[in-house]
PDB file of N, CA and C in Angstrom:
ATOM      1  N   UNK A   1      36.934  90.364  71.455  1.00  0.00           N
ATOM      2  CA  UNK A   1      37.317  90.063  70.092  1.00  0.00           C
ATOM      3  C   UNK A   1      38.754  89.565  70.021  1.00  0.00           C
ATOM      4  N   UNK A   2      39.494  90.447  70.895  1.00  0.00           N
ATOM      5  CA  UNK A   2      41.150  90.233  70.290  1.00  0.00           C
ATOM      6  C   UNK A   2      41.284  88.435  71.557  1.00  0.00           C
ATOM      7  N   UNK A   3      40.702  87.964  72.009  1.00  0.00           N
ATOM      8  CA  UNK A   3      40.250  86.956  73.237  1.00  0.00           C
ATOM      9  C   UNK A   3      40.533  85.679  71.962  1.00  0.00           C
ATOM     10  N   UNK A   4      39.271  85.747  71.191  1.00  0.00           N
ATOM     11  CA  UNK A   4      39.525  84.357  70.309  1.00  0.00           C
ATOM     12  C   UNK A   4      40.356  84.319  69.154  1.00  0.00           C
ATOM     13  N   UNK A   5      40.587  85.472  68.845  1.00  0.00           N
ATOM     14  CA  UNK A   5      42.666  85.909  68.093  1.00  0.00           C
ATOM     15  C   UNK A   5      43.705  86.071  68.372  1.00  0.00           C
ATOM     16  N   UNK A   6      44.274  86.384  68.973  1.00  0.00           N
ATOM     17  CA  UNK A   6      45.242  86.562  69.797  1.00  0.00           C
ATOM     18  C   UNK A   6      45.668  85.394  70.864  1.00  0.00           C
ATOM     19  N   UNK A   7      46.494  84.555  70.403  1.00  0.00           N
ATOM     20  CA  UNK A   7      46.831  83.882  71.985  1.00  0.00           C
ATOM     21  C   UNK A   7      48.466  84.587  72.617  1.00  0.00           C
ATOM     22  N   UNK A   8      48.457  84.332  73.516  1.00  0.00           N
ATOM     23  CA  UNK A   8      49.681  84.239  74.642  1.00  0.00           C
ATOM     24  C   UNK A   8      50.675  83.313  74.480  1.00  0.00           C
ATOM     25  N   UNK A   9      51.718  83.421  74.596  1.00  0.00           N
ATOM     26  CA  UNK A   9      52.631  82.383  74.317  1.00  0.00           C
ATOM     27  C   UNK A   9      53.912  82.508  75.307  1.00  0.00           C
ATOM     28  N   UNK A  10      54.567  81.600  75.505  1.00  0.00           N
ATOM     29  CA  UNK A  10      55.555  81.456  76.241  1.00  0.00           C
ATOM     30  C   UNK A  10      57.018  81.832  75.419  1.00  0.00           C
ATOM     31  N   UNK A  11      58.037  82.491  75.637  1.00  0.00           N
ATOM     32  CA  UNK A  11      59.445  82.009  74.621  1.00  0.00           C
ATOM     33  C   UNK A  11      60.555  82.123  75.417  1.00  0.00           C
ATOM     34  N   UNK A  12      61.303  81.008  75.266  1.00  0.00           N
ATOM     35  CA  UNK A  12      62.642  80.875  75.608  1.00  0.00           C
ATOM     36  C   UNK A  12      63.711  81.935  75.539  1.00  0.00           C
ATOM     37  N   UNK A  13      63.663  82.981  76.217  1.00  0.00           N
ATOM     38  CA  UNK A  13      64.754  84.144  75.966  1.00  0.00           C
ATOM     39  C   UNK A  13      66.055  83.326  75.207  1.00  0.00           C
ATOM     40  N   UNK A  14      66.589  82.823  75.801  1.00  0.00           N
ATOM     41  CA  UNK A  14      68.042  82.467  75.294  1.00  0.00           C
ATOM     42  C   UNK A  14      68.129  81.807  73.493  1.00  0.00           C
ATOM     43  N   UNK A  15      67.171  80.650  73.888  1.00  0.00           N
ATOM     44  CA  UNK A  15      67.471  80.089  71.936  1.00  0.00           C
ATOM     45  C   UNK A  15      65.834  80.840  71.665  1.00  0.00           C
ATOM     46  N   UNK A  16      65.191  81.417  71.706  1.00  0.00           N
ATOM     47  CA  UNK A  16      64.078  82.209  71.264  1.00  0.00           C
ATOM     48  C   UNK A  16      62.760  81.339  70.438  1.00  0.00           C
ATOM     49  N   UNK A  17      62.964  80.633  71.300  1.00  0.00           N
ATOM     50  CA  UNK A  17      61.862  79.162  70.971  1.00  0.00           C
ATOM     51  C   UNK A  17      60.802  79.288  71.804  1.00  0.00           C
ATOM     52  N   UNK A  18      59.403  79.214  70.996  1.00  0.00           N
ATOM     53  CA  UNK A  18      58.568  78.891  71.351  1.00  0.00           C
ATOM     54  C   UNK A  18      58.214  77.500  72.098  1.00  0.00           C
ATOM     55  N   UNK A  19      58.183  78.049  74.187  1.00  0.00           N
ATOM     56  CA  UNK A  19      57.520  76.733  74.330  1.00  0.00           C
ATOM     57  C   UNK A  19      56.359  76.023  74.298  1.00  0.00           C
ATOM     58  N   UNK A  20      56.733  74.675  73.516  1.00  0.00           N
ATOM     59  CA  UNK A  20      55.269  73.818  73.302  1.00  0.00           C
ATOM     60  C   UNK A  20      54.431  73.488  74.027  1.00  0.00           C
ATOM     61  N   UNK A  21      54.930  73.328  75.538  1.00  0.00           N
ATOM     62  CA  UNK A  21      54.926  73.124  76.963  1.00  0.00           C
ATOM     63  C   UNK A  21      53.399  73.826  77.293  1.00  0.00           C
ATOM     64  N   UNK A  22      53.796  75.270  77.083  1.00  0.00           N
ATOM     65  CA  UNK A  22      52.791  75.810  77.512  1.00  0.00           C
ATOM     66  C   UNK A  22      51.713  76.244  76.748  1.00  0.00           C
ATOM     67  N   UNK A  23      50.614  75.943  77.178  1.00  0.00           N
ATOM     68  CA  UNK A  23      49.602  76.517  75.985  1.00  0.00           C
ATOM     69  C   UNK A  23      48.804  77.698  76.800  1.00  0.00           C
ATOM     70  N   UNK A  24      47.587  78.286  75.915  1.00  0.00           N
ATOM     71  CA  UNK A  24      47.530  79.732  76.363  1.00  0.00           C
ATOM     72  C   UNK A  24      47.216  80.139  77.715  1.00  0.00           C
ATOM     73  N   UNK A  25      46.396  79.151  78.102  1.00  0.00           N
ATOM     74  CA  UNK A  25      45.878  79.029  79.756  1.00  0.00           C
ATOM     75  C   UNK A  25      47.281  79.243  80.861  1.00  0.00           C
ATOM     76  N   UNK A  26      48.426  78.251  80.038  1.00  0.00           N
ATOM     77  CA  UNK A  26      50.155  78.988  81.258  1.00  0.00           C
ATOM     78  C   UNK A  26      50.176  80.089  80.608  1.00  0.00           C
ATOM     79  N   UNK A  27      50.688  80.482  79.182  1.00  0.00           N
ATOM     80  CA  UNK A  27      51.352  81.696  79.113  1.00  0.00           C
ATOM     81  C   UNK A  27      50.669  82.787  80.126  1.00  0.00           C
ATOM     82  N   UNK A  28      49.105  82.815  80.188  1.00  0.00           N
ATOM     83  CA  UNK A  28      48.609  83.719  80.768  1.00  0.00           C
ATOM     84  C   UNK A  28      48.425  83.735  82.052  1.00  0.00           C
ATOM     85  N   UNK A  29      48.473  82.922  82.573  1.00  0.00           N
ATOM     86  CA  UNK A  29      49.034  82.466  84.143  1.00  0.00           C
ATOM     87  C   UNK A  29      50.414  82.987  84.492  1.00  0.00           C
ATOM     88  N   UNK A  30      51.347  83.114  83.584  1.00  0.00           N
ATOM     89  CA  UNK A  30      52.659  83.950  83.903  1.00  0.00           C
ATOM     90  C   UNK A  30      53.017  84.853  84.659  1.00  0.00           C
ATOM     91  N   UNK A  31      53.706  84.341  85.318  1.00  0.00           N
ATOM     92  CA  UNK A  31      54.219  85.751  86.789  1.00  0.00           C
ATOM     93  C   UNK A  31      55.257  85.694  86.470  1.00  0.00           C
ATOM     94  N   UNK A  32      55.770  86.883  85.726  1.00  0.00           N
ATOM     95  CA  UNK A  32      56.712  87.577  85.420  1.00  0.00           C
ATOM     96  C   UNK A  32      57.495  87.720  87.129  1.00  0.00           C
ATOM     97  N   UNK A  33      57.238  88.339  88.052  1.00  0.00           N
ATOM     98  CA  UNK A  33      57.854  88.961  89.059  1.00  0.00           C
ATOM     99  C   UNK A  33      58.607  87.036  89.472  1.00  0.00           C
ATOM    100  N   UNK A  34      57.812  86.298  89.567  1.00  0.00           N
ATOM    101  CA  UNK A  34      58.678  85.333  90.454  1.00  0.00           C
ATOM    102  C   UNK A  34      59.302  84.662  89.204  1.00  0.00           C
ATOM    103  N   UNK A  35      59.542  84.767  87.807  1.00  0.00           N
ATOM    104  CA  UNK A  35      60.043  84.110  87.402  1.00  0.00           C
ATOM    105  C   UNK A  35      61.474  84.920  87.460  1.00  0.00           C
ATOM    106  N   UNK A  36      61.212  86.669  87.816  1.00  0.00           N
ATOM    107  CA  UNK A  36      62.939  87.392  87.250  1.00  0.00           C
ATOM    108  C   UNK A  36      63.340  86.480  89.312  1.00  0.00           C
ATOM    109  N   UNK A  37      62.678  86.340  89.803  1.00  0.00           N
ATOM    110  CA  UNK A  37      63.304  85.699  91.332  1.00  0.00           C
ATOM    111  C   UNK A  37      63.781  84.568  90.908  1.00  0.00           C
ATOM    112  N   UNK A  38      63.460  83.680  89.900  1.00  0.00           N
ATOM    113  CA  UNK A  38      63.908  82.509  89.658  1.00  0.00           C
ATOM    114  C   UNK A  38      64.937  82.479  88.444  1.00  0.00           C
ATOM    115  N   UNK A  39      65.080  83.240  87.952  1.00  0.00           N
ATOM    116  CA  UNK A  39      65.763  83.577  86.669  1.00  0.00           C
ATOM    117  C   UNK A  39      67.679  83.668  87.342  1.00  0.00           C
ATOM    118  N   UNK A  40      67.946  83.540  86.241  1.00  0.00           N
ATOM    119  CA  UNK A  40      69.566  83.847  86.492  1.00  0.00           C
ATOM    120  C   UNK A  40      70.018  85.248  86.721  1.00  0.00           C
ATOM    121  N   UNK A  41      71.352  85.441  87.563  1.00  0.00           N
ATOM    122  CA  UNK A  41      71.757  86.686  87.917  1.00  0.00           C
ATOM    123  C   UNK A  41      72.528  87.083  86.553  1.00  0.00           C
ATOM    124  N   UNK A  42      72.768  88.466  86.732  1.00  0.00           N
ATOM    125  CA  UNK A  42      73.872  88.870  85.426  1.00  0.00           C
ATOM    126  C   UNK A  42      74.946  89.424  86.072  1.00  0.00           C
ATOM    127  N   UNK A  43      76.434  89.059  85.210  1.00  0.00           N
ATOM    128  CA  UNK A  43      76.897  89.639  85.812  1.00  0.00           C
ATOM    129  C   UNK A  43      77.064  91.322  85.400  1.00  0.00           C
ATOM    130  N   UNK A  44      77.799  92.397  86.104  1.00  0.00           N
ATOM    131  CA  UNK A  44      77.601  93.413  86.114  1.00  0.00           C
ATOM    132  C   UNK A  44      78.297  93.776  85.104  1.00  0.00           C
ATOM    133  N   UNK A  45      79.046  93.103  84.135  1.00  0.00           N
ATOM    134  CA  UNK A  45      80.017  93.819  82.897  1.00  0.00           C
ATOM    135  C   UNK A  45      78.330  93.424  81.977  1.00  0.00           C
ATOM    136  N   UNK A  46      77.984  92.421  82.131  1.00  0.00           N
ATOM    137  CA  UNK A  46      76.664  92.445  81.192  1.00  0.00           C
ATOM    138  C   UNK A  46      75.532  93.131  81.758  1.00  0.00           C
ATOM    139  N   UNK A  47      75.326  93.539  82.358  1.00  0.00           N
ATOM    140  CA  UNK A  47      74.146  94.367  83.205  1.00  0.00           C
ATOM    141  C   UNK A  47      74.201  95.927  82.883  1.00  0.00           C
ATOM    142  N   UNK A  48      73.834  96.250  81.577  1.00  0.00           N
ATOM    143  CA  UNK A  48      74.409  97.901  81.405  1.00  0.00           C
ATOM    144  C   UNK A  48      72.877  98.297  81.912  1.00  0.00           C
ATOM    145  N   UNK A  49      71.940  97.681  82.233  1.00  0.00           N
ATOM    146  CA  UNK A  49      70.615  98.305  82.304  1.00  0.00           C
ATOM    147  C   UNK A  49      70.517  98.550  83.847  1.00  0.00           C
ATOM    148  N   UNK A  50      70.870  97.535  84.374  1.00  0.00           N
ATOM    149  CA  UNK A  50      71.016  97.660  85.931  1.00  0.00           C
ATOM    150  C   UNK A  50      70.000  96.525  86.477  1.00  0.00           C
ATOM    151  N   UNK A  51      69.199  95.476  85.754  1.00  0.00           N
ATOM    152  CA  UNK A  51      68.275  94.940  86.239  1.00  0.00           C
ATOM    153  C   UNK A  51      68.773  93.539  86.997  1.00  0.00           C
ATOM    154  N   UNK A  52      69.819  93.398  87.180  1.00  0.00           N
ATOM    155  CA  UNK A  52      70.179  92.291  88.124  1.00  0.00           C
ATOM    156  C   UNK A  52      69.691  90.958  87.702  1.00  0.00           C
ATOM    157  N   UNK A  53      68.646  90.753  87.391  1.00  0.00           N
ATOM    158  CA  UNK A  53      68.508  89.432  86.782  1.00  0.00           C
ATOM    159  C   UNK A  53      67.680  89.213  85.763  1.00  0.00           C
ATOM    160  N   UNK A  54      67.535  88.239  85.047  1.00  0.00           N
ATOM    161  CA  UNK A  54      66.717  88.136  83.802  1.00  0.00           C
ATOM    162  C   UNK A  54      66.417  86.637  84.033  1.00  0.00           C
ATOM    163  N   UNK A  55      64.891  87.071  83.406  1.00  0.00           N
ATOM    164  CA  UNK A  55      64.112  85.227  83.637  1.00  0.00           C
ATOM    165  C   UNK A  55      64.312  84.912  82.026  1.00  0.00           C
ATOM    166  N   UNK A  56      63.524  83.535  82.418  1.00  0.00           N
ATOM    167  CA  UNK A  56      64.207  82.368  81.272  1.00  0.00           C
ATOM    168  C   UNK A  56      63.542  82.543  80.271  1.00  0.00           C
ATOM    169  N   UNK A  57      61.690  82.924  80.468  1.00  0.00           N
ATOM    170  CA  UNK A  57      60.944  83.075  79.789  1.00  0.00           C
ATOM    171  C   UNK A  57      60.302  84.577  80.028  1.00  0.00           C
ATOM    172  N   UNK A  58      59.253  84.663  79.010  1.00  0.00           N
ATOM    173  CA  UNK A  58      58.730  85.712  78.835  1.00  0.00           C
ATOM    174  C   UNK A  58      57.522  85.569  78.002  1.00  0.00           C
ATOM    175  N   UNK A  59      56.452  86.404  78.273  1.00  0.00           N
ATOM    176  CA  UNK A  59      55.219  86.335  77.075  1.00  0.00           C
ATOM    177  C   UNK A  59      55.266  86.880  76.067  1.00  0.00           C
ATOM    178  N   UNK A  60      54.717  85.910  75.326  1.00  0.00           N
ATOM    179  CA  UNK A  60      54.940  86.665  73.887  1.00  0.00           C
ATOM    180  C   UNK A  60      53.296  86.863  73.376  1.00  0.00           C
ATOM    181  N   UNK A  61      53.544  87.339  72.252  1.00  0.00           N
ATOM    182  CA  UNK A  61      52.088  87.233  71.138  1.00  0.00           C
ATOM    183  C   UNK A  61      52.473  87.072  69.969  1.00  0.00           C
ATOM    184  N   UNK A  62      52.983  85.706  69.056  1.00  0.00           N
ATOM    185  CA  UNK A  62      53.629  85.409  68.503  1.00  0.00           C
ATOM    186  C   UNK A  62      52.617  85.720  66.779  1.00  0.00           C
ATOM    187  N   UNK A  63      53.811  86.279  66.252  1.00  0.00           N
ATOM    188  CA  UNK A  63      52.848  86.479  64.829  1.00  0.00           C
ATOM    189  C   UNK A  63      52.115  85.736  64.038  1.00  0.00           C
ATOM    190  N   UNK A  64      51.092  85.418  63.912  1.00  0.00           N
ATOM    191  CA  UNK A  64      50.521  84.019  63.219  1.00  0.00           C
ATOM    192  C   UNK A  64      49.118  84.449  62.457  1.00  0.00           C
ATOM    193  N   UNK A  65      49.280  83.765  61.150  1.00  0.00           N
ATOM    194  CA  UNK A  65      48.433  84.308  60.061  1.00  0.00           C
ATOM    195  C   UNK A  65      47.050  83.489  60.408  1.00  0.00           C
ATOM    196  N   UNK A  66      46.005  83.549  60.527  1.00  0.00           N
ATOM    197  CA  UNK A  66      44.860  82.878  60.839  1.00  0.00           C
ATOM    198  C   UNK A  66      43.786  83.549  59.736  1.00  0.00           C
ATOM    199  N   UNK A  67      42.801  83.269  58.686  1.00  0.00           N
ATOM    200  CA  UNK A  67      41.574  83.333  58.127  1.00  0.00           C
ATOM    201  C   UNK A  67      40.605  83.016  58.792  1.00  0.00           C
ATOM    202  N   UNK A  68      39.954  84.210  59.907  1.00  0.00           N
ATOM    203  CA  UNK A  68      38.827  84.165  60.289  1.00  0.00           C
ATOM    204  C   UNK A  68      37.581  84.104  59.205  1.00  0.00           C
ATOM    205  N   UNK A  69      36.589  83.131  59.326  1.00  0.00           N
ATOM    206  CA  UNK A  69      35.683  82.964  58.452  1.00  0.00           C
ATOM    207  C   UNK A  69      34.114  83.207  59.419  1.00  0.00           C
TER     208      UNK A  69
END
């Protein structure tokens, strides 16, 4: 059910934009693990969490009003 409601979405951590780029078939293809490998380092005055790096993107499930009929 939640399959043909719900999509996956991609967003730009930094300006918090939805990318258009990807539609639901990437978002859900998303590998989180090689994107924090590809992602930028932090430095350690910004790193209060300890996670060393942060990727560019991330999945979302973006709020969107739809009338199922």
């Amino acid at each position: 059910m939640f399959g043909k409601h719900i999509e996956t979405r991609l967003v730009n951590l930094q300006t918090g934009e939805i990318d258009a780029n990807c539609d639901r078939a990437c978002a859900e293809a998303f590998d989180y693990r090689k994107s924090l490998k590809e992602g930028r380092a932090l430095a350690a005055t910004d790193d209060i969490a300890s996670i060393r790096r942060i990727s560019e993107q991330a999945p979302v499930l973006p709020r969107t009003m739809k009338i199922v009929t």
